[in-house]
Protein backbone atom coordinates (compact mmCIF):
# COMPACT_ATOMS: atom_id res chain seq x y z
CA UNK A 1 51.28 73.04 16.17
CA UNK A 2 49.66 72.08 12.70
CA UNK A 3 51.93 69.37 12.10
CA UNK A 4 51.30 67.50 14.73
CA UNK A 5 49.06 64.88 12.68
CA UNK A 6 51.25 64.92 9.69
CA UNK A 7 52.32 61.54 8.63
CA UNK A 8 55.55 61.03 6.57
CA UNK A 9 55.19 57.26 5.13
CA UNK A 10 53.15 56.04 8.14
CA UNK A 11 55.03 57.70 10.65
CA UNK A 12 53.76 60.24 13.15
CA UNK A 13 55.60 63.57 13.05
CA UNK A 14 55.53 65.29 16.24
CA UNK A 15 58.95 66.96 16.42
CA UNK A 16 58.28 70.16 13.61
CA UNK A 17 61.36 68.64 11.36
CA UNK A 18 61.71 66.97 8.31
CA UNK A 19 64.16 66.05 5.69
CA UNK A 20 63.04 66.96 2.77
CA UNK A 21 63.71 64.93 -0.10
CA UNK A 22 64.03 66.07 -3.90
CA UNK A 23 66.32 65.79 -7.05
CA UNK A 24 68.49 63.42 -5.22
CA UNK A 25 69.20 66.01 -2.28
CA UNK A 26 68.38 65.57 1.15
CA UNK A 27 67.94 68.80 2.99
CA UNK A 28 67.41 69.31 6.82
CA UNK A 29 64.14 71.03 7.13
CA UNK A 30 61.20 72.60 9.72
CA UNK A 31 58.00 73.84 9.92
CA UNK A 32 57.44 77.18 10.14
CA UNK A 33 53.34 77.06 9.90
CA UNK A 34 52.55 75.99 6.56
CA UNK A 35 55.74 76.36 5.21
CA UNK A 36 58.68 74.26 5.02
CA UNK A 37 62.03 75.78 5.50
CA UNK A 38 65.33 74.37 4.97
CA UNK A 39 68.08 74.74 7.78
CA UNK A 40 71.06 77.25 6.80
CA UNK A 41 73.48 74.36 6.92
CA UNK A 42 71.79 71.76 5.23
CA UNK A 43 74.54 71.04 3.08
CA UNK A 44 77.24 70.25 5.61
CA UNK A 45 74.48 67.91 7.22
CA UNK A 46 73.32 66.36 4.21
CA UNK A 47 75.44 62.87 4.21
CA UNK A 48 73.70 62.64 8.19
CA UNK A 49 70.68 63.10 6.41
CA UNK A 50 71.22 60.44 3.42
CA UNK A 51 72.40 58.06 6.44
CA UNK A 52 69.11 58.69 8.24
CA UNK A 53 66.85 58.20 5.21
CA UNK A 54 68.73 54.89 4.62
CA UNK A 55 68.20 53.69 8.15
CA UNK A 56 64.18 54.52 7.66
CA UNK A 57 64.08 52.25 4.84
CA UNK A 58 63.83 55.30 2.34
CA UNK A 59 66.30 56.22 -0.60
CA UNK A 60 68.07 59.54 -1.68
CA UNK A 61 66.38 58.94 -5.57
CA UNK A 62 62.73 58.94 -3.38
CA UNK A 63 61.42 62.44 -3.50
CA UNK A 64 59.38 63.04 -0.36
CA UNK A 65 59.71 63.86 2.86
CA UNK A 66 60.73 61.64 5.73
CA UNK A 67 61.58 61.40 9.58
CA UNK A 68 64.64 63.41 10.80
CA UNK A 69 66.02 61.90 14.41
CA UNK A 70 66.36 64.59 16.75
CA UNK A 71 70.24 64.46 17.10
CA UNK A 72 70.39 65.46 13.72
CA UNK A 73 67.26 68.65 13.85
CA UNK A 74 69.63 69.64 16.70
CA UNK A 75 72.88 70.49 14.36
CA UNK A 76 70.82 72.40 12.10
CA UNK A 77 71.21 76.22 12.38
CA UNK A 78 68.07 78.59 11.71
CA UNK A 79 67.61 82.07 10.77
């Protein structure tokens, strides 16, 4: 996978998801190649997502894309 070195601020990405932060909205994302695609559902999972930036360290106002824990890739639902 091409991801595989990515790092989001310092931290190794080996899992293919994201959340993807911008205009003060978190969205659930994954890699498909070199494209970054946001999960159907992001919405309903987006307060998970706020918490999980938060935990990181990050900020909802930090545009950028950061470390999603597996438990929460796991709820998100893909075309």
């Amino acid at each position: 996978m091409d991801f595989l070195g990515t790092l989001l601020w310092g931290v190794e990405v080996a899992s293919g998801y994201a959340i993807d932060v911008w205009n003060c909205r978190a969205r659930l994302s994954r890699w498909q190649g070199d494209t970054l695609l946001e999960a159907e559902n992001w919405r309903e999972l987006e307060d998970e997502a706020v918490e999980a930036i938060e935990a990181f360290g990050g900020a909802v106002n930090l545009s950028g894309l950061y470390p999603c824990p597996a438990e929460l890739a796991e709820k998100g639902v893909w075309q």
